[in-house]
PDB file of N, CA and C in Angstrom:
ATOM      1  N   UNK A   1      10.886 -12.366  -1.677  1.00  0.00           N
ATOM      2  CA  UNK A   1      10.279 -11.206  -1.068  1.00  0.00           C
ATOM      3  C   UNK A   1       9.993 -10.135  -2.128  1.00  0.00           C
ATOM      4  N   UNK A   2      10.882  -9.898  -2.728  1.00  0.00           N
ATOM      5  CA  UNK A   2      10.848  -8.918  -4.142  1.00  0.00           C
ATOM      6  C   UNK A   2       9.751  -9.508  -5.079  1.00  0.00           C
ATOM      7  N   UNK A   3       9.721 -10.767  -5.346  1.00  0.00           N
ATOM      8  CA  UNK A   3       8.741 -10.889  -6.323  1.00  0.00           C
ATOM      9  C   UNK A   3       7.559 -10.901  -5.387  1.00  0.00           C
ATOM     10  N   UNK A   4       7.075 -11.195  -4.454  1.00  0.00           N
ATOM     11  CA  UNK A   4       5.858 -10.970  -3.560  1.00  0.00           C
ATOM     12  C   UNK A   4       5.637  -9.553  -3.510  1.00  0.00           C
ATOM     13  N   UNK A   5       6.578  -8.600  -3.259  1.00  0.00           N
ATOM     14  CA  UNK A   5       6.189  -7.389  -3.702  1.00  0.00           C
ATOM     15  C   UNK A   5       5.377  -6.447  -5.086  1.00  0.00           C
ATOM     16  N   UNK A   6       6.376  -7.243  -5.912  1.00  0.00           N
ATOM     17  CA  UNK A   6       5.948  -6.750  -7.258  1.00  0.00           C
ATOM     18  C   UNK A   6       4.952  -7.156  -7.664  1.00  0.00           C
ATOM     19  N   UNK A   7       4.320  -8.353  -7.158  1.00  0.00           N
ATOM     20  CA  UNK A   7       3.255  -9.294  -7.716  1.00  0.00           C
ATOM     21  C   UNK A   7       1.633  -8.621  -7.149  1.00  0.00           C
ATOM     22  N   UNK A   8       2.344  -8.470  -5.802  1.00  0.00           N
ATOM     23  CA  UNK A   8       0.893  -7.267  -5.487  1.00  0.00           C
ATOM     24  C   UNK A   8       1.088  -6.103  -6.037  1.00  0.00           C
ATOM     25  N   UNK A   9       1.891  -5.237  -6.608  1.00  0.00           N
ATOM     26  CA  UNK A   9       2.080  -3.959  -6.902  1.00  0.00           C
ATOM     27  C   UNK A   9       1.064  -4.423  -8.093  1.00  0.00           C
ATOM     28  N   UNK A  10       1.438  -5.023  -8.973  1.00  0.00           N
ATOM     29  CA  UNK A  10       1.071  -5.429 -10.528  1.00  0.00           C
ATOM     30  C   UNK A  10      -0.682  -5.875 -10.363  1.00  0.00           C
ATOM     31  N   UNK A  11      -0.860  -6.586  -9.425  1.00  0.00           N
ATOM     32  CA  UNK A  11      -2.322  -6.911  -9.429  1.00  0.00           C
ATOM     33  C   UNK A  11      -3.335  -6.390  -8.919  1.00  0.00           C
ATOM     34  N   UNK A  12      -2.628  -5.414  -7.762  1.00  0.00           N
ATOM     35  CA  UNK A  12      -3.653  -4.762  -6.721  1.00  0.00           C
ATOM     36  C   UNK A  12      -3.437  -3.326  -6.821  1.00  0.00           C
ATOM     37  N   UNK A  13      -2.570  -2.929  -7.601  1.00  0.00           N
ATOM     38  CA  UNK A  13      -2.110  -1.591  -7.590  1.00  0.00           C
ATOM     39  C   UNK A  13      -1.806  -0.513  -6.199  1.00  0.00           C
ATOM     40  N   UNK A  14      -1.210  -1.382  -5.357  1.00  0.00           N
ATOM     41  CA  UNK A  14      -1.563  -0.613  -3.956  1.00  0.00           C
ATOM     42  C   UNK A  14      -0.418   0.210  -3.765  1.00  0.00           C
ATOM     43  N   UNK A  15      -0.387   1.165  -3.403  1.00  0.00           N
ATOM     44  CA  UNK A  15       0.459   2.292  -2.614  1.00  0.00           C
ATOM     45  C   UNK A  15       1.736   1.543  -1.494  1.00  0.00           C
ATOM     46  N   UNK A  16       2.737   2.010  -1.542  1.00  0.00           N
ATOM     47  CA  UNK A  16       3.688   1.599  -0.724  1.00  0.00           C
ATOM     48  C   UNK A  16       3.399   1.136   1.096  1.00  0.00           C
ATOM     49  N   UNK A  17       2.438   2.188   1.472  1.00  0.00           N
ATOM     50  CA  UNK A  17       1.557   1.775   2.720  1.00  0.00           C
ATOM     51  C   UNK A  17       0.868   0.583   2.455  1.00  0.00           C
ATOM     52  N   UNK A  18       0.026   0.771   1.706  1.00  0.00           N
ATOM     53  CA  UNK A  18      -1.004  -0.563   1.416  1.00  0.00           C
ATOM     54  C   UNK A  18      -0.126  -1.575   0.686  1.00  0.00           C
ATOM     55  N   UNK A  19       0.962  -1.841   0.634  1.00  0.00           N
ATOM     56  CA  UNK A  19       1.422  -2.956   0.399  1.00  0.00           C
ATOM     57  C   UNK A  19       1.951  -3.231   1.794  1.00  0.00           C
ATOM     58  N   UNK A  20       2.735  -2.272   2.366  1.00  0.00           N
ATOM     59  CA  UNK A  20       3.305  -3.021   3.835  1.00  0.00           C
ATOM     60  C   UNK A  20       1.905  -3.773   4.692  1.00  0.00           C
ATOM     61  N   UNK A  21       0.935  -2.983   4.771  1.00  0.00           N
ATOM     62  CA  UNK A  21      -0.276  -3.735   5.620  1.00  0.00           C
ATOM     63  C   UNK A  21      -0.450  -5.274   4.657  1.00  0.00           C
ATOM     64  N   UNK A  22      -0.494  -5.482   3.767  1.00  0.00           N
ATOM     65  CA  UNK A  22      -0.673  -6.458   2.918  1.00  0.00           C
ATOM     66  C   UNK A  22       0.475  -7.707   3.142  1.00  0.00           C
ATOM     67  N   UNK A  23       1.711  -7.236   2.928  1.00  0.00           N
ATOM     68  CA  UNK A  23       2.851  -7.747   3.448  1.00  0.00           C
ATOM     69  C   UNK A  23       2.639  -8.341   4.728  1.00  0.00           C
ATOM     70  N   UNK A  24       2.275  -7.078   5.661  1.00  0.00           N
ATOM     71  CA  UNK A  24       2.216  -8.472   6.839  1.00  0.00           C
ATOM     72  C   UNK A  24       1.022  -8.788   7.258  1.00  0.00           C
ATOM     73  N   UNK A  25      -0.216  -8.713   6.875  1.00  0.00           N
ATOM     74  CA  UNK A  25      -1.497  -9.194   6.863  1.00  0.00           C
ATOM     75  C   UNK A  25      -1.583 -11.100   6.139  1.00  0.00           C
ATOM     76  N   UNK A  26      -1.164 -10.818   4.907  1.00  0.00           N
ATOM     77  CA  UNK A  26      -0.818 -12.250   3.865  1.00  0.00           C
ATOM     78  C   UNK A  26       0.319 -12.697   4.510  1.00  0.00           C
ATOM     79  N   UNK A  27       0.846 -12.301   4.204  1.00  0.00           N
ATOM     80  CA  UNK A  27       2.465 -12.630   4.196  1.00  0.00           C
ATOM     81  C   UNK A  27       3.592 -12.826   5.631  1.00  0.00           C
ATOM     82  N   UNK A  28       2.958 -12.028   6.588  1.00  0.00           N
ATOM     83  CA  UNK A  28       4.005 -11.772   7.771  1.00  0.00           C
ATOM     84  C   UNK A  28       5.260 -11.375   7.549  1.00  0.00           C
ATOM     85  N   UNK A  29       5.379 -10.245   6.830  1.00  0.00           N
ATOM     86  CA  UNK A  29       6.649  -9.829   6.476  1.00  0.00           C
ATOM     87  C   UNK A  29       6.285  -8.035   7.159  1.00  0.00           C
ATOM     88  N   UNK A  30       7.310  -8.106   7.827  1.00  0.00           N
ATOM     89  CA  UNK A  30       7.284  -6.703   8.303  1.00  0.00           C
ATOM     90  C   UNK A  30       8.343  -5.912   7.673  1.00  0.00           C
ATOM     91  N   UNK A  31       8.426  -4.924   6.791  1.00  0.00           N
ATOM     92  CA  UNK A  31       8.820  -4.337   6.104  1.00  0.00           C
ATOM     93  C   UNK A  31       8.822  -3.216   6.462  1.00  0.00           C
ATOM     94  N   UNK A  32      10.078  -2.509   6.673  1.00  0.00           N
ATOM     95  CA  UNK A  32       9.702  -0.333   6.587  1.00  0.00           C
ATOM     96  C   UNK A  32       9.356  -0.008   4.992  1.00  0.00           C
ATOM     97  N   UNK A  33       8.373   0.537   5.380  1.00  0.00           N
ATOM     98  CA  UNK A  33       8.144   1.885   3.676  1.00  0.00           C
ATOM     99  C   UNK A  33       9.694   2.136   3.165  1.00  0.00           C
ATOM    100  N   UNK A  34      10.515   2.704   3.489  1.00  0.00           N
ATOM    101  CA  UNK A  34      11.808   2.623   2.558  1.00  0.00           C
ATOM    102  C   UNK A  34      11.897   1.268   1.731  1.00  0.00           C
ATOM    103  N   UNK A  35      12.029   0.357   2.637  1.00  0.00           N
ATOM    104  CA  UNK A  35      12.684  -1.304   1.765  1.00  0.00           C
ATOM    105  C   UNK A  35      11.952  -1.370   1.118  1.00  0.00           C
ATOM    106  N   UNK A  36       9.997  -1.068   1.142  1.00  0.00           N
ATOM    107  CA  UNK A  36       9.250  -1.293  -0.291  1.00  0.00           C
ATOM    108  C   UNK A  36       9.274  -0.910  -1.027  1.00  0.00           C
ATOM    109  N   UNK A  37       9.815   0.506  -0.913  1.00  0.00           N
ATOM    110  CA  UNK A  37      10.536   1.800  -2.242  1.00  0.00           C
ATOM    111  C   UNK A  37      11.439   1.087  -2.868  1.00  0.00           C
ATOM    112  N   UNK A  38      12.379   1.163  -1.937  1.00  0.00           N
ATOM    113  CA  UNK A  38      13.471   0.949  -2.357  1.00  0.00           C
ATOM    114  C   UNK A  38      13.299  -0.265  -3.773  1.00  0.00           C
ATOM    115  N   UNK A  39      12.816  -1.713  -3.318  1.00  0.00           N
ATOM    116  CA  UNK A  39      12.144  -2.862  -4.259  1.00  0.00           C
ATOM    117  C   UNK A  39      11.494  -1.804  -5.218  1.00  0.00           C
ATOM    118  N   UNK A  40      10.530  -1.309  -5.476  1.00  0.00           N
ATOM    119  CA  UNK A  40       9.774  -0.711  -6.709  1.00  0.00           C
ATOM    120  C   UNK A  40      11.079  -0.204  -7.324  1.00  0.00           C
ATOM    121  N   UNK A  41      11.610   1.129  -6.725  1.00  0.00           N
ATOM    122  CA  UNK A  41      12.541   2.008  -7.378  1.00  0.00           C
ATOM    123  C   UNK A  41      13.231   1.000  -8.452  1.00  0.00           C
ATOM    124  N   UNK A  42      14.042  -0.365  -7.775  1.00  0.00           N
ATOM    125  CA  UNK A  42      14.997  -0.927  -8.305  1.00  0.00           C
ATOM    126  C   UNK A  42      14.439  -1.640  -8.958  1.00  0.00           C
ATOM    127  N   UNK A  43      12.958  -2.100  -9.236  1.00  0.00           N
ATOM    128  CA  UNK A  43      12.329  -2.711 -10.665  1.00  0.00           C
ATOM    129  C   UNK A  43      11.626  -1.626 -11.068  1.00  0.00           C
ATOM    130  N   UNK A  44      11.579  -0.487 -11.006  1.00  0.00           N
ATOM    131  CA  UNK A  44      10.644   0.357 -12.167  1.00  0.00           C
ATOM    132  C   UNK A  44       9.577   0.782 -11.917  1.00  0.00           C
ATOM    133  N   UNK A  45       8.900   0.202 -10.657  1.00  0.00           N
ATOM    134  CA  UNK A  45       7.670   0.030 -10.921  1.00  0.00           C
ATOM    135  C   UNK A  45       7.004   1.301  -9.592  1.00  0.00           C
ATOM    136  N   UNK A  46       7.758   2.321  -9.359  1.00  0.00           N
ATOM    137  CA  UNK A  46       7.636   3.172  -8.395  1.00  0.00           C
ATOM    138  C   UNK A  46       6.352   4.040  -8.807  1.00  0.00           C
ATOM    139  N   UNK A  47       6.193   4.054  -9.949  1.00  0.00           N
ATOM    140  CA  UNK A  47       4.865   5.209  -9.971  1.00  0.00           C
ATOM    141  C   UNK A  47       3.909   4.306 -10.612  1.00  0.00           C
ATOM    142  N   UNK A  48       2.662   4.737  -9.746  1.00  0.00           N
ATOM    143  CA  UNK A  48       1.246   4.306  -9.914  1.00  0.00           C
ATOM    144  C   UNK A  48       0.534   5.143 -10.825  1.00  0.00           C
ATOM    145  N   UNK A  49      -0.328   4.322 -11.768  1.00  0.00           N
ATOM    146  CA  UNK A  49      -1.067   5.558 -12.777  1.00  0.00           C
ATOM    147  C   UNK A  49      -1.892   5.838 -12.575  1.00  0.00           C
ATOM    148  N   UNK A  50      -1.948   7.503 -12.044  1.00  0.00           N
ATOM    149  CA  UNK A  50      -3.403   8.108 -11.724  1.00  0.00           C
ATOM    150  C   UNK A  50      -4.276   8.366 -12.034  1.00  0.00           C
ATOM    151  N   UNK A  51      -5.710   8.104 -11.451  1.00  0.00           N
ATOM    152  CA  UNK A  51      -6.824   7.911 -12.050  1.00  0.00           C
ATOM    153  C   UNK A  51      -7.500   9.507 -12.057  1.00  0.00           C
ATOM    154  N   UNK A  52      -7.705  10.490 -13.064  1.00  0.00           N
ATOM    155  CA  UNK A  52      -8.242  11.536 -13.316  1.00  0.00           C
ATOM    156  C   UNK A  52      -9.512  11.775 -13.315  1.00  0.00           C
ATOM    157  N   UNK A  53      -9.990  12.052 -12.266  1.00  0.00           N
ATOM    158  CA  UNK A  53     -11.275  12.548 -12.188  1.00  0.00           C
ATOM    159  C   UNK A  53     -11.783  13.764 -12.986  1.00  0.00           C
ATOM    160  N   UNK A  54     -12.883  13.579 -14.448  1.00  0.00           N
ATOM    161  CA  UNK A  54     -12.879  14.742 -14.719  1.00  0.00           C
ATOM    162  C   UNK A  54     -14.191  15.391 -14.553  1.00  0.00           C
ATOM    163  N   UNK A  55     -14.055  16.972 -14.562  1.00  0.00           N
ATOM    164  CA  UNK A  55     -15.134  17.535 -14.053  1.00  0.00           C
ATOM    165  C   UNK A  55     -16.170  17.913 -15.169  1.00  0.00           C
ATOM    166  N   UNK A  56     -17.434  17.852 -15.002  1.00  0.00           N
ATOM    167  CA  UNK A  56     -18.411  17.894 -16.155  1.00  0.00           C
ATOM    168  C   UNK A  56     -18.402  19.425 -16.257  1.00  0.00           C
ATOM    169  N   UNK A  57     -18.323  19.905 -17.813  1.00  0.00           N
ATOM    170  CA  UNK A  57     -18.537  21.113 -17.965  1.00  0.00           C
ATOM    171  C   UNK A  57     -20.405  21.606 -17.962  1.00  0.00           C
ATOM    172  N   UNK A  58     -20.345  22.682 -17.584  1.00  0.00           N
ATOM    173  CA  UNK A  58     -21.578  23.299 -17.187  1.00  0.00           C
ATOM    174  C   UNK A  58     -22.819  23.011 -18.037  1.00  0.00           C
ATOM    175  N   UNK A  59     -22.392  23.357 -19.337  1.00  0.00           N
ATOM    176  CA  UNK A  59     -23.813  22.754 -20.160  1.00  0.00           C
ATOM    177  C   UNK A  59     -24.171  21.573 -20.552  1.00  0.00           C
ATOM    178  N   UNK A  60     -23.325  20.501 -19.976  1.00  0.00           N
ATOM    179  CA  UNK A  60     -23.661  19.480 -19.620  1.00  0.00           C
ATOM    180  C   UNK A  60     -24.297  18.990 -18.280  1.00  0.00           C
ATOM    181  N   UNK A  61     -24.445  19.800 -17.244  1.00  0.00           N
ATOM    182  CA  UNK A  61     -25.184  19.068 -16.113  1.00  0.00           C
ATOM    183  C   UNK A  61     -26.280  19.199 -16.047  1.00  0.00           C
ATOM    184  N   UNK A  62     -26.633  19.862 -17.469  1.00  0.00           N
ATOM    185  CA  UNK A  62     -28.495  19.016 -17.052  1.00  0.00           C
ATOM    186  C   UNK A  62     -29.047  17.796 -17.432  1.00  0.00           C
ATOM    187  N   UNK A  63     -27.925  17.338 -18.303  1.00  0.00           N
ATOM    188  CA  UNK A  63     -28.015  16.217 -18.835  1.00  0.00           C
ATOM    189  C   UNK A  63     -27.684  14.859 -17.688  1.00  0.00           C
ATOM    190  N   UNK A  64     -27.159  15.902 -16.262  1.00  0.00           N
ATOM    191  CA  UNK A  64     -27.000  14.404 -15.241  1.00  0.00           C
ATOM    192  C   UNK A  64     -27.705  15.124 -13.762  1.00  0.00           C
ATOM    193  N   UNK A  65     -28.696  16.199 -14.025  1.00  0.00           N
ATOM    194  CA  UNK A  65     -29.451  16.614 -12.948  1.00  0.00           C
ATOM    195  C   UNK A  65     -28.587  16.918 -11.706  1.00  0.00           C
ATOM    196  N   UNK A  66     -27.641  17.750 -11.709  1.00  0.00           N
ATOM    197  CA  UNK A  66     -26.731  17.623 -10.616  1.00  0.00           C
ATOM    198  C   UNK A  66     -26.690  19.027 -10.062  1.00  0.00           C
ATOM    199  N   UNK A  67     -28.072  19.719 -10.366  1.00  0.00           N
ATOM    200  CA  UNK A  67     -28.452  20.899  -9.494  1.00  0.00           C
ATOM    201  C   UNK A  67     -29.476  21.256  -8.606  1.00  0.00           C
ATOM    202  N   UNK A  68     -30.158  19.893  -8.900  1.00  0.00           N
ATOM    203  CA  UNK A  68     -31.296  19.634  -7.882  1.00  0.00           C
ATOM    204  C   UNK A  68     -31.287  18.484  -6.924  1.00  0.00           C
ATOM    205  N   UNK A  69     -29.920  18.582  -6.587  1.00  0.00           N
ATOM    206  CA  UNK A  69     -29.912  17.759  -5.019  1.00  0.00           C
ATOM    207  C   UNK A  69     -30.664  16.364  -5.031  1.00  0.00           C
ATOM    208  N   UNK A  70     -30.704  16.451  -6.435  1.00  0.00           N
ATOM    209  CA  UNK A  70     -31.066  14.660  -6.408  1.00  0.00           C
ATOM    210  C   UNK A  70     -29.732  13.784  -6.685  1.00  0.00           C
ATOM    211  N   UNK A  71     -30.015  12.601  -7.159  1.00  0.00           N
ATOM    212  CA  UNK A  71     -28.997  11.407  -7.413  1.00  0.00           C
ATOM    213  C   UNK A  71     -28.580  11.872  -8.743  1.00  0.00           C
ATOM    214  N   UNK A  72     -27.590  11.376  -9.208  1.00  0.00           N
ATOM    215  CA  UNK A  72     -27.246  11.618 -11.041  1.00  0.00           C
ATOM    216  C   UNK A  72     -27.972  11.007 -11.762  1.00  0.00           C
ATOM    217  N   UNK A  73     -28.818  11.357 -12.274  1.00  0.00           N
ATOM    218  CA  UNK A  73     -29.335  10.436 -13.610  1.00  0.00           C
ATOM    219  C   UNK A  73     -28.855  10.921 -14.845  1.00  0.00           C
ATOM    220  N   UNK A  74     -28.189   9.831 -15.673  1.00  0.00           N
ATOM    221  CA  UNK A  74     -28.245  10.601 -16.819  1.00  0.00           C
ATOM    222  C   UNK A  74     -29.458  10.770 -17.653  1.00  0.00           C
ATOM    223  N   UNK A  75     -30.264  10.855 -18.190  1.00  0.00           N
ATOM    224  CA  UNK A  75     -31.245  11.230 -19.222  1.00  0.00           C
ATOM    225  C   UNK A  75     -30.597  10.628 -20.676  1.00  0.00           C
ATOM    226  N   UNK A  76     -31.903  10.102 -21.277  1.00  0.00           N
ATOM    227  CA  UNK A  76     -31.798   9.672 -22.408  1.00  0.00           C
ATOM    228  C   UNK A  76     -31.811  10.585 -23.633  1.00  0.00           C
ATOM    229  N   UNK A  77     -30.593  10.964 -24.737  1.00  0.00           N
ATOM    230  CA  UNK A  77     -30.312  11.813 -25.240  1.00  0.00           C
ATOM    231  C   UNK A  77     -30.273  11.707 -26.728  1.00  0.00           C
ATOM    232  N   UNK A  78     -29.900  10.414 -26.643  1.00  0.00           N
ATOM    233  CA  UNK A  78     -29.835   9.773 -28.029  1.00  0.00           C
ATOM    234  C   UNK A  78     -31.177   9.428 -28.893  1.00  0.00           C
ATOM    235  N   UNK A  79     -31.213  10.175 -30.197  1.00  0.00           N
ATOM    236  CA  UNK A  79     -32.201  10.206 -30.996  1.00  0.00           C
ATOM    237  C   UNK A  79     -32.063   8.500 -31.472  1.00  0.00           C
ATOM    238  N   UNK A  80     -32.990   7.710 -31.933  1.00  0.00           N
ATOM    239  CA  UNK A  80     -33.199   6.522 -32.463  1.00  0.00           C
ATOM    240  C   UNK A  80     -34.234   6.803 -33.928  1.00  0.00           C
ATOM    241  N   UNK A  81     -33.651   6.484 -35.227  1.00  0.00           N
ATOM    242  CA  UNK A  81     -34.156   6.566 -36.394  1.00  0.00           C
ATOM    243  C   UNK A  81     -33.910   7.165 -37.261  1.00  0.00           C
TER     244      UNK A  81
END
């Protein structure tokens, strides 16, 4: 059960919720959110690495058109020669 846990933690990166639905979706293991903690806590593997969204500084957004309510394009910027 522990290594079925860890094995999705490691491949799917899912959240303690999204492993219980997973658990008993695949698996049929009905699990409380504590017991899946609890498993991470006691191998290590309790924190997920967060993905940082970063925000474009200002004199850069004309370079992705993101003031005229269109789609992002970036624009071609790079000199060649």
């Amino acid at each position: 059960m522990e290594a079925i846990i860890l094995d999705l933690r490691r491949t799917r990166s899912l959240g303690v919720k999204r492993l219980r639905n997973e658990l008993i979706r695949q698996h049929g293991l009905a699990l409380s959110l504590d017991t899946i903690h609890r498993v991470l806590v006691r191998h290590g593997a309790q924190h997920l690495e967060q993905v940082r969204l970063r925000r474009i500084p200002a004199a850069w957004a004309a370079l992705f058109n993101l003031f005229d309510g269109r789609k992002c394009v970036l624009k071609d910027v790079l000199k060649v020669g």
